[in-house]
Protein backbone atom coordinates (compact mmCIF):
# COMPACT_ATOMS: atom_id res chain seq x y z
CA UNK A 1 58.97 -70.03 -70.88
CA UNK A 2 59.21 -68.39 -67.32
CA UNK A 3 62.71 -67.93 -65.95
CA UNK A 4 63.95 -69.60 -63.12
CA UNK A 5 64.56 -65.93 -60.90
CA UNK A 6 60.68 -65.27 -61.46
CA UNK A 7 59.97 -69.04 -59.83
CA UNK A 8 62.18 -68.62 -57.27
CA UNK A 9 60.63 -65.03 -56.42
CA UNK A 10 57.61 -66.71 -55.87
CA UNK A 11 59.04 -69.46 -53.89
CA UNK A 12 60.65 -66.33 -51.64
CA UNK A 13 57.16 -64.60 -51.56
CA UNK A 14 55.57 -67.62 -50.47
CA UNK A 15 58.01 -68.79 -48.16
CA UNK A 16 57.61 -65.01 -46.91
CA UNK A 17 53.94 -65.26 -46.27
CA UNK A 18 53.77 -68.56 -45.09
CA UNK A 19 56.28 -66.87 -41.96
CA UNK A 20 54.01 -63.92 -41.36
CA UNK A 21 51.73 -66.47 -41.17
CA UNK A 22 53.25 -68.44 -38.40
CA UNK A 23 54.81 -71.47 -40.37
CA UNK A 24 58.62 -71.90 -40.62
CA UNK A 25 57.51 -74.82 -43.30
CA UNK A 26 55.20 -76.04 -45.86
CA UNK A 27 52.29 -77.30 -43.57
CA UNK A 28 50.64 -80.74 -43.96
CA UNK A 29 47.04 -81.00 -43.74
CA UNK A 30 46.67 -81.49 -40.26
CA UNK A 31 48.34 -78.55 -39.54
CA UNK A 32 46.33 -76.55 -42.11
CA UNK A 33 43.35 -77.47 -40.61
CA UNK A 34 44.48 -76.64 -37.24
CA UNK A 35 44.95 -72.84 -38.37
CA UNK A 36 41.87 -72.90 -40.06
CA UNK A 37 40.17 -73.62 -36.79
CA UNK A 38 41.90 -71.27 -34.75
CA UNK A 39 41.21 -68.38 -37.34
CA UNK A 40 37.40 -69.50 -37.55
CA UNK A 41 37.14 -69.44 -33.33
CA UNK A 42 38.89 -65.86 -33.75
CA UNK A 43 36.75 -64.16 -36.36
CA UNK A 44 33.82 -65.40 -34.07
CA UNK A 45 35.02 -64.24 -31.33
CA UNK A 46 35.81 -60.65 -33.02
CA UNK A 47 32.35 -60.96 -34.49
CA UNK A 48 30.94 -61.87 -30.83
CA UNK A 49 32.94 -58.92 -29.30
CA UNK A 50 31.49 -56.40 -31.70
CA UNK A 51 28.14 -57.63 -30.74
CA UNK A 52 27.28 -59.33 -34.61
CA UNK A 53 28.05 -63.03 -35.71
CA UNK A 54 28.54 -64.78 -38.74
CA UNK A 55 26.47 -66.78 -40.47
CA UNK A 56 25.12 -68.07 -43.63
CA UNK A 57 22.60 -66.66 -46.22
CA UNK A 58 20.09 -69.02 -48.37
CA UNK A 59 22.84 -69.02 -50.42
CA UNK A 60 25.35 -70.10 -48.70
CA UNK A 61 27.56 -67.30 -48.76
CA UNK A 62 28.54 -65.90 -45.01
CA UNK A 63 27.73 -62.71 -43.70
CA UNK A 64 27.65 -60.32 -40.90
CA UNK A 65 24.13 -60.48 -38.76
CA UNK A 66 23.62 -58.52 -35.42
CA UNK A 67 23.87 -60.76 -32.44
CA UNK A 68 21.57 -62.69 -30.06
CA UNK A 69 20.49 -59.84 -28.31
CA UNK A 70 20.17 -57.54 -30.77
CA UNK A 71 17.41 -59.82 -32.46
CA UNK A 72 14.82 -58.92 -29.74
């Protein structure tokens, strides 16, 4: 049976990460969903600034390509 200090460690690691992470709460799904979107537009706009992009292979699993203009 797991003791109650190792739940509320995790409860303290979580609420730790979910700070670092920018939320001084448990999220709802809206909000979730709004980070997710900001963290896609700044991985592609890393991946833009490096001169690659993301995208997907046949099957379906993302990776790294060179950009537009290296494709020439």
């Amino acid at each position: 049976m797991p003791s109650s200090s190792n739940y509320f460690n995790k409860l303290a690691d979580r609420n730790r990460s979910m700070a670092e992470h920018g939320f001084d709460h448990f999220p709802d799904d809206g909000e979730l969903l709004d980070y997710l979107i900001e963290t896609n537009d700044k991985v592609d706009l890393l991946a833009g600034a490096l001169g690659m992009r993301i995208e997907k292979d046949t099957r379906g699993r993302f990776r790294v390509a060179p950009g537009r203009e290296g494709m020439r």
